[in-house]
C-alpha atoms as a PDB file:
ATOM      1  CA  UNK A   1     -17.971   7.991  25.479  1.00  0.00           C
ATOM      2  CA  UNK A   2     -15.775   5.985  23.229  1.00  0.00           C
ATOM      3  CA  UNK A   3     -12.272   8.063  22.131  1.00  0.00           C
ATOM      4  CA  UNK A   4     -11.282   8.901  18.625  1.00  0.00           C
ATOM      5  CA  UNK A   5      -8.199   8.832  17.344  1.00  0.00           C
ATOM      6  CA  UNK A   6      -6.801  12.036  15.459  1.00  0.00           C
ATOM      7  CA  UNK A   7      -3.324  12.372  13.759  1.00  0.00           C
ATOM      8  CA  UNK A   8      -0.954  15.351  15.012  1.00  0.00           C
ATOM      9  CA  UNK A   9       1.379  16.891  12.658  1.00  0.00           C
ATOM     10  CA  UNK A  10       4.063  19.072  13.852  1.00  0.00           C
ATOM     11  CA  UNK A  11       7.003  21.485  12.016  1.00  0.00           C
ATOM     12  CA  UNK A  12      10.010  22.078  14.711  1.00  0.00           C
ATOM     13  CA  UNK A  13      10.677  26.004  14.468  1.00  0.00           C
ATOM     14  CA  UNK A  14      12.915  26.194  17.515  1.00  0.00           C
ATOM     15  CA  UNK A  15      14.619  23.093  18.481  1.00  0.00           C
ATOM     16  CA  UNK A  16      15.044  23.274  22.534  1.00  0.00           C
ATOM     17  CA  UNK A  17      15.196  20.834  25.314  1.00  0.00           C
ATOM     18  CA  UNK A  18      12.229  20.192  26.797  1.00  0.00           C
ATOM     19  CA  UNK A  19       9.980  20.673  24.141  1.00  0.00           C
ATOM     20  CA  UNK A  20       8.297  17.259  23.231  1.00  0.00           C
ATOM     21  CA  UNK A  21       7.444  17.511  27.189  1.00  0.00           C
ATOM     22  CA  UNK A  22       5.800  20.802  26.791  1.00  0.00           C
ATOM     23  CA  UNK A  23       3.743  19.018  24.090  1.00  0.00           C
ATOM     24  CA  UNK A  24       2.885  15.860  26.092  1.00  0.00           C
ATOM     25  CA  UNK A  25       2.231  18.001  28.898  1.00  0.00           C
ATOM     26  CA  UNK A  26      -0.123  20.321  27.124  1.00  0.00           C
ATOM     27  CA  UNK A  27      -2.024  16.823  25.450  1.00  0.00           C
ATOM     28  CA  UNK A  28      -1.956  15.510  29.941  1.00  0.00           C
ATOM     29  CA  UNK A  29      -3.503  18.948  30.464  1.00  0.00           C
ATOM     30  CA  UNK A  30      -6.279  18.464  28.125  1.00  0.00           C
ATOM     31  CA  UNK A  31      -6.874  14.868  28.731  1.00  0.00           C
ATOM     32  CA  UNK A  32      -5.663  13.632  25.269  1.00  0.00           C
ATOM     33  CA  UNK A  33      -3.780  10.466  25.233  1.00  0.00           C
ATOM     34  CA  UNK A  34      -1.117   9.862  23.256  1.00  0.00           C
ATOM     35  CA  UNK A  35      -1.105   6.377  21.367  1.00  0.00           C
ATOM     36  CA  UNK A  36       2.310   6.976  19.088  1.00  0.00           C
ATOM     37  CA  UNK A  37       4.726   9.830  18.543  1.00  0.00           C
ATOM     38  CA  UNK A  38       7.418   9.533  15.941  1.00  0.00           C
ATOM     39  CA  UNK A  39       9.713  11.555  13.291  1.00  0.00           C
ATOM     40  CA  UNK A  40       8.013  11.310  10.375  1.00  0.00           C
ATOM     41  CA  UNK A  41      10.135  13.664   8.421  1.00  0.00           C
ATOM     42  CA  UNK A  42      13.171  16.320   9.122  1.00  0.00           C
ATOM     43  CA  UNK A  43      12.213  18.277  11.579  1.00  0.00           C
ATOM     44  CA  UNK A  44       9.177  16.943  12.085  1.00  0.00           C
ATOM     45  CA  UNK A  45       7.377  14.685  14.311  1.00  0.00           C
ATOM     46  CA  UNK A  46       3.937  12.672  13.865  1.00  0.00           C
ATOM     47  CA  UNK A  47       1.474  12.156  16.389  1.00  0.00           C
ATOM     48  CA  UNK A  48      -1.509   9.630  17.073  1.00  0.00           C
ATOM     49  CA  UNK A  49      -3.769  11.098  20.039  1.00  0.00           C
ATOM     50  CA  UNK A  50      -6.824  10.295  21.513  1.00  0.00           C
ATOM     51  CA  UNK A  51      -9.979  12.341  22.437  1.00  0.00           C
ATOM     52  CA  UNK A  52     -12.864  12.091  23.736  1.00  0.00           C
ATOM     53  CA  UNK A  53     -14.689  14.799  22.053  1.00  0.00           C
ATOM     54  CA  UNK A  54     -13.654  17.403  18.803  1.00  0.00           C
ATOM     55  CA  UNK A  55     -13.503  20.679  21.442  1.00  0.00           C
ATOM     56  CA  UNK A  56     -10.457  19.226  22.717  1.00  0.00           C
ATOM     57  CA  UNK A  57      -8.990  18.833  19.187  1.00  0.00           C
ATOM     58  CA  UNK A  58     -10.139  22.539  18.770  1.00  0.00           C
ATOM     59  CA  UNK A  59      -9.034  23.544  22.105  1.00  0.00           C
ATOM     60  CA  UNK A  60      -5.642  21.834  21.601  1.00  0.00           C
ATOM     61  CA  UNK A  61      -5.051  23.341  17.857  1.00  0.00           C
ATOM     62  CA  UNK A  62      -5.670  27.122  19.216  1.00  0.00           C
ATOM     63  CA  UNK A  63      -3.344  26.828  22.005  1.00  0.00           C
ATOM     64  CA  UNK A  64      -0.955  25.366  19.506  1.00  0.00           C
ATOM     65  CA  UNK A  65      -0.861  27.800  16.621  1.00  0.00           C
ATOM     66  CA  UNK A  66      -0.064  30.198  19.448  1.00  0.00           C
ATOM     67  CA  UNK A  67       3.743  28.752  20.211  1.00  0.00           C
ATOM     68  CA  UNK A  68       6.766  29.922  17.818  1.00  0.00           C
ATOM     69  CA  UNK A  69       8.758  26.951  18.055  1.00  0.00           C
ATOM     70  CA  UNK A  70       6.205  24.689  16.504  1.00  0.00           C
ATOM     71  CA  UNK A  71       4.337  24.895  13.124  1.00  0.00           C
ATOM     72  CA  UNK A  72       1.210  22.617  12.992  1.00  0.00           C
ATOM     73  CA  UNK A  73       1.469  21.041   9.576  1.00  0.00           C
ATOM     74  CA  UNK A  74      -1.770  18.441  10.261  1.00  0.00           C
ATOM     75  CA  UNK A  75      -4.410  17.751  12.787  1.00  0.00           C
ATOM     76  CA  UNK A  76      -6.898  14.971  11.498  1.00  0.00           C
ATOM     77  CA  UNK A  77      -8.720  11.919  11.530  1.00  0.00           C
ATOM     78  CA  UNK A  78      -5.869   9.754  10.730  1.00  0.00           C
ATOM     79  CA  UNK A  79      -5.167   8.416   7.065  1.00  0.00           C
ATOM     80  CA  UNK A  80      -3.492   5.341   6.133  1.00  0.00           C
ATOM     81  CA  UNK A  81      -0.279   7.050   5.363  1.00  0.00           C
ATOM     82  CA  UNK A  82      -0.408   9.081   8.601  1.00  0.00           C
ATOM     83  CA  UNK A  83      -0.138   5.729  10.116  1.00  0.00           C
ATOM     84  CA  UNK A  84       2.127   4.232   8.085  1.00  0.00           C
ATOM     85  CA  UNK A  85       4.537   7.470   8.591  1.00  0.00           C
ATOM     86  CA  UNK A  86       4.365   7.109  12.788  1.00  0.00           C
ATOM     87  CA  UNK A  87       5.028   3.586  12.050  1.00  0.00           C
ATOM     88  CA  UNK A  88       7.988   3.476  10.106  1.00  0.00           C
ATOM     89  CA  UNK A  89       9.413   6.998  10.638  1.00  0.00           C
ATOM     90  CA  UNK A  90       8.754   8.504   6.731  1.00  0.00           C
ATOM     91  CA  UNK A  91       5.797   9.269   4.569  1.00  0.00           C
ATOM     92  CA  UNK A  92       4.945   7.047   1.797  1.00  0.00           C
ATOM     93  CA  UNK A  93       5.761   8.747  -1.676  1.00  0.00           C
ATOM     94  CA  UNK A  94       2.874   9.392  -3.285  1.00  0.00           C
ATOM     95  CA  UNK A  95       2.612  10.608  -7.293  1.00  0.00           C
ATOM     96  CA  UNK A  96       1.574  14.220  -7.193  1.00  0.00           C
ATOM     97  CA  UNK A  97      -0.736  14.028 -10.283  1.00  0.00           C
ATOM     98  CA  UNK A  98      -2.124  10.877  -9.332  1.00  0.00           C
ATOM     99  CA  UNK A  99      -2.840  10.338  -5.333  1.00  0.00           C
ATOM    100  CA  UNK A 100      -3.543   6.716  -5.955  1.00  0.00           C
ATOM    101  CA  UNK A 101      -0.619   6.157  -7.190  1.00  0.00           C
ATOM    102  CA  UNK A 102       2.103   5.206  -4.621  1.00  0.00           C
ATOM    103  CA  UNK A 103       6.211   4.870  -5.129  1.00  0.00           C
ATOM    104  CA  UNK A 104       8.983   2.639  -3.148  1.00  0.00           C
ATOM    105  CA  UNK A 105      12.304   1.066  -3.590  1.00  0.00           C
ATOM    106  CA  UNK A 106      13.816  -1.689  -2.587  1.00  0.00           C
ATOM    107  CA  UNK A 107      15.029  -0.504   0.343  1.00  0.00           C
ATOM    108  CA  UNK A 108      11.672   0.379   1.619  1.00  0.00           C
ATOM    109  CA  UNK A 109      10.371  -3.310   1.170  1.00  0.00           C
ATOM    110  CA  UNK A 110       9.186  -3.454   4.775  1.00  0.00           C
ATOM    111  CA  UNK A 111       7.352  -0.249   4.854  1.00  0.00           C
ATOM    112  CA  UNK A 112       5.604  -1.471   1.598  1.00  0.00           C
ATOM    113  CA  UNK A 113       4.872  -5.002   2.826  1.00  0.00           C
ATOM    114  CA  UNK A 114       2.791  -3.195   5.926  1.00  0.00           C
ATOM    115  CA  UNK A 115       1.288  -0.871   3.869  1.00  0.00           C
ATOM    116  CA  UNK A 116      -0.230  -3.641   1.221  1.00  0.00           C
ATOM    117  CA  UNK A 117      -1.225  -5.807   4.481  1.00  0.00           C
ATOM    118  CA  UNK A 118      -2.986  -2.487   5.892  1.00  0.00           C
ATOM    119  CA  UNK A 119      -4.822  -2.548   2.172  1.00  0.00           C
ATOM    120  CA  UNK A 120      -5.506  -6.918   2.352  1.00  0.00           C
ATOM    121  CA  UNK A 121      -7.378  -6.305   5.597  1.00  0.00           C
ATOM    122  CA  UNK A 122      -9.751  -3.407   4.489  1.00  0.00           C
ATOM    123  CA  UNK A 123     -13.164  -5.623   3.560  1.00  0.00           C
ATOM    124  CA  UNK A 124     -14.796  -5.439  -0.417  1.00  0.00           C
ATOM    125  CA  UNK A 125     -13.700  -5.321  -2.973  1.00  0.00           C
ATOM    126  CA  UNK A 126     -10.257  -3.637  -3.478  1.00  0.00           C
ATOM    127  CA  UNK A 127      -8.333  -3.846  -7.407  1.00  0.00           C
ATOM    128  CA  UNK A 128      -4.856  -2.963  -6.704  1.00  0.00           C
ATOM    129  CA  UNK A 129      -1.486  -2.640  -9.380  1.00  0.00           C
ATOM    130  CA  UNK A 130       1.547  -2.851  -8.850  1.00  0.00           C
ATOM    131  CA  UNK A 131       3.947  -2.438 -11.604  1.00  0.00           C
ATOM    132  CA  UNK A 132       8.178  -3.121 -10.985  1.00  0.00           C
ATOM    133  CA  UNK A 133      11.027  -4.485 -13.058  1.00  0.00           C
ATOM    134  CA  UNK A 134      11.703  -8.253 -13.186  1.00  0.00           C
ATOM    135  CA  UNK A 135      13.296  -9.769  -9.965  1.00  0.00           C
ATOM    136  CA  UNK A 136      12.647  -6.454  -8.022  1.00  0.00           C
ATOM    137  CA  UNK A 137      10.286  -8.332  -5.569  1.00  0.00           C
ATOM    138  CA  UNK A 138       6.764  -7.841  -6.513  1.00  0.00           C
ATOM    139  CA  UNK A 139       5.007 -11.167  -6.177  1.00  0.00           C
ATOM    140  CA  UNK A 140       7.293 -11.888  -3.042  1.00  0.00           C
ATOM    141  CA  UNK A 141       5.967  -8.340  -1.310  1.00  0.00           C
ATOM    142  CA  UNK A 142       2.436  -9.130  -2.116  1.00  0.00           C
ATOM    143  CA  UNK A 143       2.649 -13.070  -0.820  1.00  0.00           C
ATOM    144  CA  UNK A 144       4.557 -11.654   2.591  1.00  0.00           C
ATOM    145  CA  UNK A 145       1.816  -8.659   2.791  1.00  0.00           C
ATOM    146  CA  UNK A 146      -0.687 -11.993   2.405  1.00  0.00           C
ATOM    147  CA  UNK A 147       0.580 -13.327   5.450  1.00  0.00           C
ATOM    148  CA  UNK A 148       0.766 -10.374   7.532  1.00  0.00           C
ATOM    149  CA  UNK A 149      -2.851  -9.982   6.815  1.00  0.00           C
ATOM    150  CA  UNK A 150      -3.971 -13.650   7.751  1.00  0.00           C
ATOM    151  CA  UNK A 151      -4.907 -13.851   3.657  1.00  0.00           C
ATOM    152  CA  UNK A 152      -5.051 -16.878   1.937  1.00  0.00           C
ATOM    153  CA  UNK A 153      -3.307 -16.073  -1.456  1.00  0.00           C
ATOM    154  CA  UNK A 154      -3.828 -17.911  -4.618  1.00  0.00           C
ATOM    155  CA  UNK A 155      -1.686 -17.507  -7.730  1.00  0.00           C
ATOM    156  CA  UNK A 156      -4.259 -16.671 -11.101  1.00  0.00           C
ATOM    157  CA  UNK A 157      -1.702 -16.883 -13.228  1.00  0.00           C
ATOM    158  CA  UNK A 158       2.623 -16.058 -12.416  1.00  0.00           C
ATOM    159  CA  UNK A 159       6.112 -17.232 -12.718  1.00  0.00           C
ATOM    160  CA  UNK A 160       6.761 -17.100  -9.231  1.00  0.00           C
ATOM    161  CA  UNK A 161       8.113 -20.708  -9.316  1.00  0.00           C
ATOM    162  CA  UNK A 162       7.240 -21.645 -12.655  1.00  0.00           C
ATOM    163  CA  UNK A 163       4.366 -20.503 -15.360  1.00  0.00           C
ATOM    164  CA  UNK A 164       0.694 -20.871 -13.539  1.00  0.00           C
ATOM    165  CA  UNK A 165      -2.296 -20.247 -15.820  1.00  0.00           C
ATOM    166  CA  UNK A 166      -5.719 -20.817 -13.774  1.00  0.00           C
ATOM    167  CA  UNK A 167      -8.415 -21.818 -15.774  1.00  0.00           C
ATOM    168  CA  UNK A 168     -11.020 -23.015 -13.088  1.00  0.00           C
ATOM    169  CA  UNK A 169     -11.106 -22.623  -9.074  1.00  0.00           C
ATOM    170  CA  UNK A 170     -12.078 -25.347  -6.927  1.00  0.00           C
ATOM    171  CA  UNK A 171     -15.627 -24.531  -4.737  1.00  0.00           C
ATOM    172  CA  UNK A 172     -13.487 -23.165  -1.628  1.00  0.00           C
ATOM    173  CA  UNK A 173     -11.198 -21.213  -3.459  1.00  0.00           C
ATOM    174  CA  UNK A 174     -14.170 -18.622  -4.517  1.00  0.00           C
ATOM    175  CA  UNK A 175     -14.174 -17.157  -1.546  1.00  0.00           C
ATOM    176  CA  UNK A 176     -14.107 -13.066  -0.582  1.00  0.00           C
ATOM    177  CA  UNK A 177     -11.860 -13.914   2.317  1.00  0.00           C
ATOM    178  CA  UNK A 178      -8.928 -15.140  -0.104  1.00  0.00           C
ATOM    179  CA  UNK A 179      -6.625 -12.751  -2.299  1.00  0.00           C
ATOM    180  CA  UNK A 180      -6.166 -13.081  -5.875  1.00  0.00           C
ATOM    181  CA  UNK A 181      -3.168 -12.465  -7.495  1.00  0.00           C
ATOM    182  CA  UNK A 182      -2.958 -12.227 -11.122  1.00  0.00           C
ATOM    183  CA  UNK A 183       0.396 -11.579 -13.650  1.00  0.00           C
ATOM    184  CA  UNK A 184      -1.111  -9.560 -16.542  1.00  0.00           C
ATOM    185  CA  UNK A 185       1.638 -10.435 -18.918  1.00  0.00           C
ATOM    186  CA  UNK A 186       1.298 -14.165 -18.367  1.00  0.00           C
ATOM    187  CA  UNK A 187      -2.683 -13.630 -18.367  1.00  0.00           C
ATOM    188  CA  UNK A 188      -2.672 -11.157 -21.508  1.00  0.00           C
ATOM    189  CA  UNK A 189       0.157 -13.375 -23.933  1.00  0.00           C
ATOM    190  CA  UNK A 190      -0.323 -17.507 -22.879  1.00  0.00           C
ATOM    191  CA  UNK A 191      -3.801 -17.728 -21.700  1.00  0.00           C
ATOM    192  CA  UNK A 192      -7.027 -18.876 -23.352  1.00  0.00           C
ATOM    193  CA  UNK A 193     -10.588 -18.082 -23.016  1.00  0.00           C
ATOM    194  CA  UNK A 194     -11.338 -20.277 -19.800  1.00  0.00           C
ATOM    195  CA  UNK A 195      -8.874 -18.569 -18.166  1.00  0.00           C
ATOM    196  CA  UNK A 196     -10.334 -15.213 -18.627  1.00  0.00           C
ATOM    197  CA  UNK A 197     -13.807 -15.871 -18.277  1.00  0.00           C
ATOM    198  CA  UNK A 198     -11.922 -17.254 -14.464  1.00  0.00           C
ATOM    199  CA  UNK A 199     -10.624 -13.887 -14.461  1.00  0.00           C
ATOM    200  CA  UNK A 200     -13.637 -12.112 -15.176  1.00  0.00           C
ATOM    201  CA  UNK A 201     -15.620 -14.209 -12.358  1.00  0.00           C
ATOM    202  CA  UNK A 202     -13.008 -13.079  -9.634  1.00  0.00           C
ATOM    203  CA  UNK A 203     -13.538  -9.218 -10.569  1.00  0.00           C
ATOM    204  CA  UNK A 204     -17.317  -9.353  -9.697  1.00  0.00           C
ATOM    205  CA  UNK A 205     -16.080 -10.894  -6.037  1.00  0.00           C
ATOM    206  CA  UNK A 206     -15.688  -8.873  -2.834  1.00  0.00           C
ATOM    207  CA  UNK A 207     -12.490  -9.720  -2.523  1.00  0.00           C
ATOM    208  CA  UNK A 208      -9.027  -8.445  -2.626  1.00  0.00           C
ATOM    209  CA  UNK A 209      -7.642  -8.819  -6.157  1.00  0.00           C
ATOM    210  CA  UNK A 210      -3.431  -7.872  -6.779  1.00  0.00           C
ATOM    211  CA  UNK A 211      -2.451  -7.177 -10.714  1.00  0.00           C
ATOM    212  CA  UNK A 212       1.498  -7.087 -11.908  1.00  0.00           C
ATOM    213  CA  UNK A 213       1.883  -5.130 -14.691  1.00  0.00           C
ATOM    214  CA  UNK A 214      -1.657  -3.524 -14.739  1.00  0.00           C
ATOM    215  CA  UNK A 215      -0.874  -1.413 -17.831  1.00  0.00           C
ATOM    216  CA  UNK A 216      -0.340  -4.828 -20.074  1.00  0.00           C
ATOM    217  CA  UNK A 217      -3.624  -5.993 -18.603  1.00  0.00           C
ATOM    218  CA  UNK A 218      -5.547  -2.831 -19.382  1.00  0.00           C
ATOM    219  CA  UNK A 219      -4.425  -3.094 -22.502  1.00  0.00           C
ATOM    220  CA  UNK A 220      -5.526  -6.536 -23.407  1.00  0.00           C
ATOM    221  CA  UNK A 221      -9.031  -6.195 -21.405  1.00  0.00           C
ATOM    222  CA  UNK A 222     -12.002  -4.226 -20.701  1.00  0.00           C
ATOM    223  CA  UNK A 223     -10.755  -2.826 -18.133  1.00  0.00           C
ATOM    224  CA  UNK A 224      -9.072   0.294 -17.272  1.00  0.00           C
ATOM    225  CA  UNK A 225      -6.562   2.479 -14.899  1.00  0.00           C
ATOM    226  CA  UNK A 226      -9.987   3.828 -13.604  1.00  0.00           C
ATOM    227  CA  UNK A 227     -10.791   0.698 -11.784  1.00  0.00           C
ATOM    228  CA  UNK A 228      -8.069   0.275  -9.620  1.00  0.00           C
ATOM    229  CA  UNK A 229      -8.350   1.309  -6.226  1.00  0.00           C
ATOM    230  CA  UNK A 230      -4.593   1.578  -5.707  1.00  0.00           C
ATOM    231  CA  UNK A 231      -1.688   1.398  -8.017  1.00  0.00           C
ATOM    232  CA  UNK A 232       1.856   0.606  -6.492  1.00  0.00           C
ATOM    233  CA  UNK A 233       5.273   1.104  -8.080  1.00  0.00           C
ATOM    234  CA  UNK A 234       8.487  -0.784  -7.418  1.00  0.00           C
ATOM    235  CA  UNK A 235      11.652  -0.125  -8.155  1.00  0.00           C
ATOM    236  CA  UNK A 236      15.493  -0.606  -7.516  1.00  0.00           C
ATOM    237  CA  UNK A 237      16.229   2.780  -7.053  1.00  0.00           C
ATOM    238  CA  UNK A 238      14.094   6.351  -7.630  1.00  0.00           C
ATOM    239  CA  UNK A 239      15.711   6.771 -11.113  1.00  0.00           C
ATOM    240  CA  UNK A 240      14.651   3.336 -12.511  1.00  0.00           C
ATOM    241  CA  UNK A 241      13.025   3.665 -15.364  1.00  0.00           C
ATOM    242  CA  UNK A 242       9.567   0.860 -15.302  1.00  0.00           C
ATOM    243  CA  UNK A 243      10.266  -0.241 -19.101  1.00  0.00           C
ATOM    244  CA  UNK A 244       7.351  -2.784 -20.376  1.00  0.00           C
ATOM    245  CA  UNK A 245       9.373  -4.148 -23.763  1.00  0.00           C
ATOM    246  CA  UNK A 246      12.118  -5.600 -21.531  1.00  0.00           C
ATOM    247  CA  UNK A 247       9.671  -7.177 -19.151  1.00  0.00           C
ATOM    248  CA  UNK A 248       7.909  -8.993 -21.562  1.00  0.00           C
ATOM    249  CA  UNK A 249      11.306 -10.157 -22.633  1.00  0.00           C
ATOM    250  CA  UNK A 250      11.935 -11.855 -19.712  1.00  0.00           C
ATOM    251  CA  UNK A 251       8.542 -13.257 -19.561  1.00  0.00           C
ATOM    252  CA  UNK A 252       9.174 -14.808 -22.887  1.00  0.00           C
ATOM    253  CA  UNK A 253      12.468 -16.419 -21.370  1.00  0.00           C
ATOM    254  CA  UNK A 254      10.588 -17.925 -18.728  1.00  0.00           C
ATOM    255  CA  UNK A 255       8.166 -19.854 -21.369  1.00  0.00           C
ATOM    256  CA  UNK A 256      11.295 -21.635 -22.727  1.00  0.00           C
ATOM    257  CA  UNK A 257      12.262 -24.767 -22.786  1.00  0.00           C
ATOM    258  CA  UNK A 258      13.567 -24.309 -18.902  1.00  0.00           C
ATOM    259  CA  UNK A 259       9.882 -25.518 -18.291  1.00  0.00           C
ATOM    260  CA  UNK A 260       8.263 -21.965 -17.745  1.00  0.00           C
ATOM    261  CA  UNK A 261      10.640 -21.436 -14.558  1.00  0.00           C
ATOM    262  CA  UNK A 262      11.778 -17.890 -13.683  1.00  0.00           C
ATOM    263  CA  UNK A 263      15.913 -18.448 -13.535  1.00  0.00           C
END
């Protein structure tokens, strides 16, 4: 029988030598590997374990409950977070009113660039946001999460390098294997109605589509919050305010006469 992978969620109580053995001996005892182990928070630690069957899992959670110096916070099948979290050491921030909403900073740029490749891979049809300041390193996360997940990216409209405005994709280009990435400031203020009937053609694919700025875009379209599977925030620090009138500003400054480059 083929094993299946649960996540393991700990609270230390009493902090003693010896203790993650106890553990690992206790998982040896009942024939559950362990795949990764890793702090995922203070004073805790974040398990992924294998089993062959769910009375192990049940066997291993009532032996558990019964010890004082642990607290089990989680046993599970494991979520993309959980992995993410044994990973990288930390749990994803994730908006309490809205749990597809998820938060980073700058400094997490690596944890967010797995996390979005984690997302590229999973097949169908997957709308994702991802709203940020200017020059806070949205369209570079999403391109570098591209690679990671062996994605062919393709620029809808942006001002990556300079302005890009898509009207038409070439046959190879429509393809559910590729990932779409599309600027909804640039989309909703300089483009015509080629462009968005283009737009409205790569919605209906099964493919992987990335917005910046969804809340201009929602505004503009048909669409809505609703439809996105996942909506990310970036931002230089947890404070930073995500303020739309001075983003458009420096969208305007890039359709200059500096040739639609982002200086």
């Amino acid at each position: 029988m083929e094993k299946k992978e649960w996540y393991l969620e700990y609270e230390i109580m009493i902090n003693r030598p010896g203790l993650l053995g106890d553990i690992s001996s206790l998982l040896g005892m009942l024939s559950i590997n362990i795949v990764t182990i890793n702090g995922v928070d203070e004073g805790r630690r974040g398990l992924l374990i294998l089993a062959k069957d769910d009375d192990q899992i049940e066997r291993l959670e009532s032996i558990l409950n019964t010890m004082d110096t642990i607290r089990v916070i989680k046993i599970r099948e494991p979520k993309l977070r959980d992995r993410m979290a044994v990973r990288h050491g930390r749990y994803i921030q994730r908006d309490a009113d809205d749990k597809k909403t998820f938060r980073f900073v700058r400094d997490e740029l690596g944890l967010l660039v797995d996390f979005m490749a984690e997302l590229f891979k999973m097949e169908g049809h997957k709308l994702i946001g991802i709203r940020g300041m200017p020059r806070v390193g949205k369209t570079e996360s999403v391109v570098a999460s591209s690679v990671c997940a062996n994605k062919r990216w393709l620029f809808v409209s942006s001002t990556l390098l300079k302005q890009t405005i898509r009207n038409q994709l070439i046959e190879d280009e429509y393809n559910a294997d590729n990932l779409f990435i599309i600027d909804g400031i640039v989309s909703t203020r300089r483009a015509n109605e080629k462009h968005w009937q283009l737009v409205r053609e790569i919605m209906r694919l099964p493919a992987v589509k990335v917005v910046e700025h969804p809340d201009i875009f929602v505004q503009n379209t048909e669409y809505t919050l609703d439809d996105f599977d996942y909506i990310i925030e970036l931002r230089n620090n947890p404070e930073e305010e995500i303020v739309y009138d001075m983003v458009q500003k420096n969208h305007m400054f890039t359709d200059s006469d500096f040739g639609g480059f982002d200086f």
